[in-house]
Protein backbone atom coordinates (compact mmCIF):
# COMPACT_ATOMS: atom_id res chain seq x y z
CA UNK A 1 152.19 -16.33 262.52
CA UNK A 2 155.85 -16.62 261.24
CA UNK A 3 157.87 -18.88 263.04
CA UNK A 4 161.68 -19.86 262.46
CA UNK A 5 162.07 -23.70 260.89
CA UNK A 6 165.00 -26.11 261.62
CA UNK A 7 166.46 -24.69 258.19
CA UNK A 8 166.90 -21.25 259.47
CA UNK A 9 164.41 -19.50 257.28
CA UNK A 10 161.04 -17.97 258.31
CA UNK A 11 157.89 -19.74 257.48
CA UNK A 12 153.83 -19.40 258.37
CA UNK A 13 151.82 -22.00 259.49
CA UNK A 14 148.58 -22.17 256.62
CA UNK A 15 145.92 -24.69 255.82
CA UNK A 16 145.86 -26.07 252.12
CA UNK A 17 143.14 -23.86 250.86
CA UNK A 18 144.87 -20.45 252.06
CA UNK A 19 148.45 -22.00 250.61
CA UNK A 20 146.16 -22.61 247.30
CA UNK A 21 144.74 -18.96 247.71
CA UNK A 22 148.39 -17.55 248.59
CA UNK A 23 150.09 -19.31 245.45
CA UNK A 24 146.61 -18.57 242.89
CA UNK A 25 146.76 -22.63 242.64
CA UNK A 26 144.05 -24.78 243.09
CA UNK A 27 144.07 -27.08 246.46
CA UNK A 28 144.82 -30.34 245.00
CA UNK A 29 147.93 -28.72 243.66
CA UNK A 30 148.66 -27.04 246.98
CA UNK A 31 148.63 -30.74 248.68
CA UNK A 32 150.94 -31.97 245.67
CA UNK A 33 153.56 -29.23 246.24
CA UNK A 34 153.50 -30.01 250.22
CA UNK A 35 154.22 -33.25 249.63
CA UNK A 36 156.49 -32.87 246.58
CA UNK A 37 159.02 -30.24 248.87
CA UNK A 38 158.26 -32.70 252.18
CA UNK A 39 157.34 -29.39 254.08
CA UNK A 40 156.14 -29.71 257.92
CA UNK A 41 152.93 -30.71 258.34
CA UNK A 42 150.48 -31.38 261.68
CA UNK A 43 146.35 -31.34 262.42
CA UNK A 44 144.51 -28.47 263.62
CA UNK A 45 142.37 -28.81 266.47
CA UNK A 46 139.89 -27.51 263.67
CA UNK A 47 140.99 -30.96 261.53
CA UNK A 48 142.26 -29.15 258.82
CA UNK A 49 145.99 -29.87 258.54
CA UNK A 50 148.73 -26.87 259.00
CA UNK A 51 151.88 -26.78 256.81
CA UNK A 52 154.67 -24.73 257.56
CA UNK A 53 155.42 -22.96 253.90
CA UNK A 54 158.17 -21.20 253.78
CA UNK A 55 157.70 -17.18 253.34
CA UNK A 56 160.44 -17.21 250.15
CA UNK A 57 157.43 -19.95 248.82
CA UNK A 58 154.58 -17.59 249.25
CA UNK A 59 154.69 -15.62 245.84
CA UNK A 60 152.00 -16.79 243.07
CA UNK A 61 153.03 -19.77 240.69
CA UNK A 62 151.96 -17.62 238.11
CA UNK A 63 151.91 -14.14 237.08
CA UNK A 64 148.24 -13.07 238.01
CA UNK A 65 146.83 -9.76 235.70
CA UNK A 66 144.29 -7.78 237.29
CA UNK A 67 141.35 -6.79 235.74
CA UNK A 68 142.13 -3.26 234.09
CA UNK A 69 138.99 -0.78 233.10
CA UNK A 70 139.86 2.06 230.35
CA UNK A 71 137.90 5.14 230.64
CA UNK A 72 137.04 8.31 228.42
CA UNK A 73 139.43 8.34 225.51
CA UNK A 74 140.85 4.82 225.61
CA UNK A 75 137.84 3.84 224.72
CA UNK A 76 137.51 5.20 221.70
CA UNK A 77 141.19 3.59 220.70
CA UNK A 78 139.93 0.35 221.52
CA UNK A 79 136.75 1.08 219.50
CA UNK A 80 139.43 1.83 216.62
CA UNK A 81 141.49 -1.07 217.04
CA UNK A 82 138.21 -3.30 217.04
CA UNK A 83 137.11 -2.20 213.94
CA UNK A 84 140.63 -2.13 212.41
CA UNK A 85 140.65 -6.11 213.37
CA UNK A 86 137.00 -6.47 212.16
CA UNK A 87 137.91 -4.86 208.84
CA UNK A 88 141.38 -7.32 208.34
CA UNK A 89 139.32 -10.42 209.69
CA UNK A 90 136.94 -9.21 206.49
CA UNK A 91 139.40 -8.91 204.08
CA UNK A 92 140.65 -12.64 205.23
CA UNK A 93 137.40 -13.89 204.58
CA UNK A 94 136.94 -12.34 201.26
CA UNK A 95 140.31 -14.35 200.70
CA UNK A 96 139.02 -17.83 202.33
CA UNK A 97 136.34 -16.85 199.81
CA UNK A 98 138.10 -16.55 196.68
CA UNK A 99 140.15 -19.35 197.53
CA UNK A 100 137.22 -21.69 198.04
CA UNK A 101 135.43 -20.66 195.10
CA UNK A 102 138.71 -21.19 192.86
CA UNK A 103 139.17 -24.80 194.79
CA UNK A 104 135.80 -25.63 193.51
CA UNK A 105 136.02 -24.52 189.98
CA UNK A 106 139.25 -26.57 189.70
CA UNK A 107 137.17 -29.61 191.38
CA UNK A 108 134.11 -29.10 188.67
CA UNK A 109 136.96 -29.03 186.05
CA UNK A 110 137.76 -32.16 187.36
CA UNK A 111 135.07 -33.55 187.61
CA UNK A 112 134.33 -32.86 183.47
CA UNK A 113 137.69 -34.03 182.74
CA UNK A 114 137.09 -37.32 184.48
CA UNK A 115 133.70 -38.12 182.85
CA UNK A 116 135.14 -37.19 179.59
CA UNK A 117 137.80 -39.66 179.73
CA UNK A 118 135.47 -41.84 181.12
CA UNK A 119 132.99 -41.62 178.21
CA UNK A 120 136.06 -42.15 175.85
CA UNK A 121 137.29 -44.93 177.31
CA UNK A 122 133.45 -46.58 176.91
CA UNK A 123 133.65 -45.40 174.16
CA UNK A 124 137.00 -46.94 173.02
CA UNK A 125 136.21 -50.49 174.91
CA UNK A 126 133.37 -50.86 172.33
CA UNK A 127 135.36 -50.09 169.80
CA UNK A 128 137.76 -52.61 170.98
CA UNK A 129 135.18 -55.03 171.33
CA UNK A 130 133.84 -54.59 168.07
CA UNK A 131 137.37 -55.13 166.71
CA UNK A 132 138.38 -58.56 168.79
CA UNK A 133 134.71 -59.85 167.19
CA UNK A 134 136.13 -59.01 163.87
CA UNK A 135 139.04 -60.42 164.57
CA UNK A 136 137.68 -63.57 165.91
CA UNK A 137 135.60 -63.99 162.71
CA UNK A 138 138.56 -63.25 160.27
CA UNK A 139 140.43 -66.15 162.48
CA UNK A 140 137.36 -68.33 161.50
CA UNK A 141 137.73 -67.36 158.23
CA UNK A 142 141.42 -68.24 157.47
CA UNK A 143 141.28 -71.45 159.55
CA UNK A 144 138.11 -72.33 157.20
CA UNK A 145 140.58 -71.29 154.20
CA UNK A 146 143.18 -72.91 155.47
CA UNK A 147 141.84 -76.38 155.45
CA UNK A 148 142.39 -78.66 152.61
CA UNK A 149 139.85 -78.98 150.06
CA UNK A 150 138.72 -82.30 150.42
CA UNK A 151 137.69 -81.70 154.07
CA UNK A 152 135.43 -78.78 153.25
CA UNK A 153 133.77 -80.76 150.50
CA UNK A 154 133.37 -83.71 153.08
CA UNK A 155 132.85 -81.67 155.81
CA UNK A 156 135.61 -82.21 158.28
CA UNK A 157 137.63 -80.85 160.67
């Protein structure tokens, strides 16, 4: 039922749910938009409320595609195209591939690299220990050198 509003326009009297239906929104939206553009509202004897939505508002909120079934030969173009896609998502793999297998040789390199420097490093901190213990005893050696002869025969400091 269209009926003419204060504003001039034309508008139809609809509960939420066909507004929601009418607009391809769901109804909590529906009540949002009501209350958001402060359009007439008043019960049903039903208890569902009526709003008065304006025809202009009646058009989906979104652009709604139907369902579309290809027969015969567009089948068989689709059946192309599918395998066309299945063939390039292939050939992306065998890339992801390669990559990944290249990422982990690099990583095993690595990984030898590290424990190499890591064995010469051992390798080098015993030889630097060996050398502060040689060190250390030629120290001994000169301070014992060093001190006057009378102590060593005595036995001094």
């Amino acid at each position: 039922m269209a009926v003419t509003g204060d504003d001039g326009g034309d508008s139809r009297w609809m509960t939420y749910a066909e507004l929601a239906e009418a607009r391809g929104i769901k109804e909590p939206a529906a009540i949002r938009l009501v209350q958001r553009r402060r359009w007439k509202r008043q019960p049903g004897n039903d208890g569902a409320a009526r709003v008065a939505v304006p025809l202009s508002e009646l058009r989906p909120s979104r652009l709604v595609t139907p369902d579309v079934v290809l027969v015969g030969g567009d089948s068989r173009a689709r059946e192309r195209e599918a395998l066309q896609r299945a063939d390039q998502a292939e050939g992306e793999l065998r890339g992801v591939r390669g990559a990944l297998a290249e990422a982990v040789k690099r990583a095993d390199q690595a990984e030898t690299r590290e424990r190499d420097a890591r064995a010469l490093a051992d390798q080098r901190g015993v030889e630097m220990t060996a050398a502060l213990v040689r060190a250390a005893r030629a120290e001994g050696e000169l301070a014992e050198a060093r001190r006057p002869m009378w102590r060593r025969w005595f036995g001094l400091l």
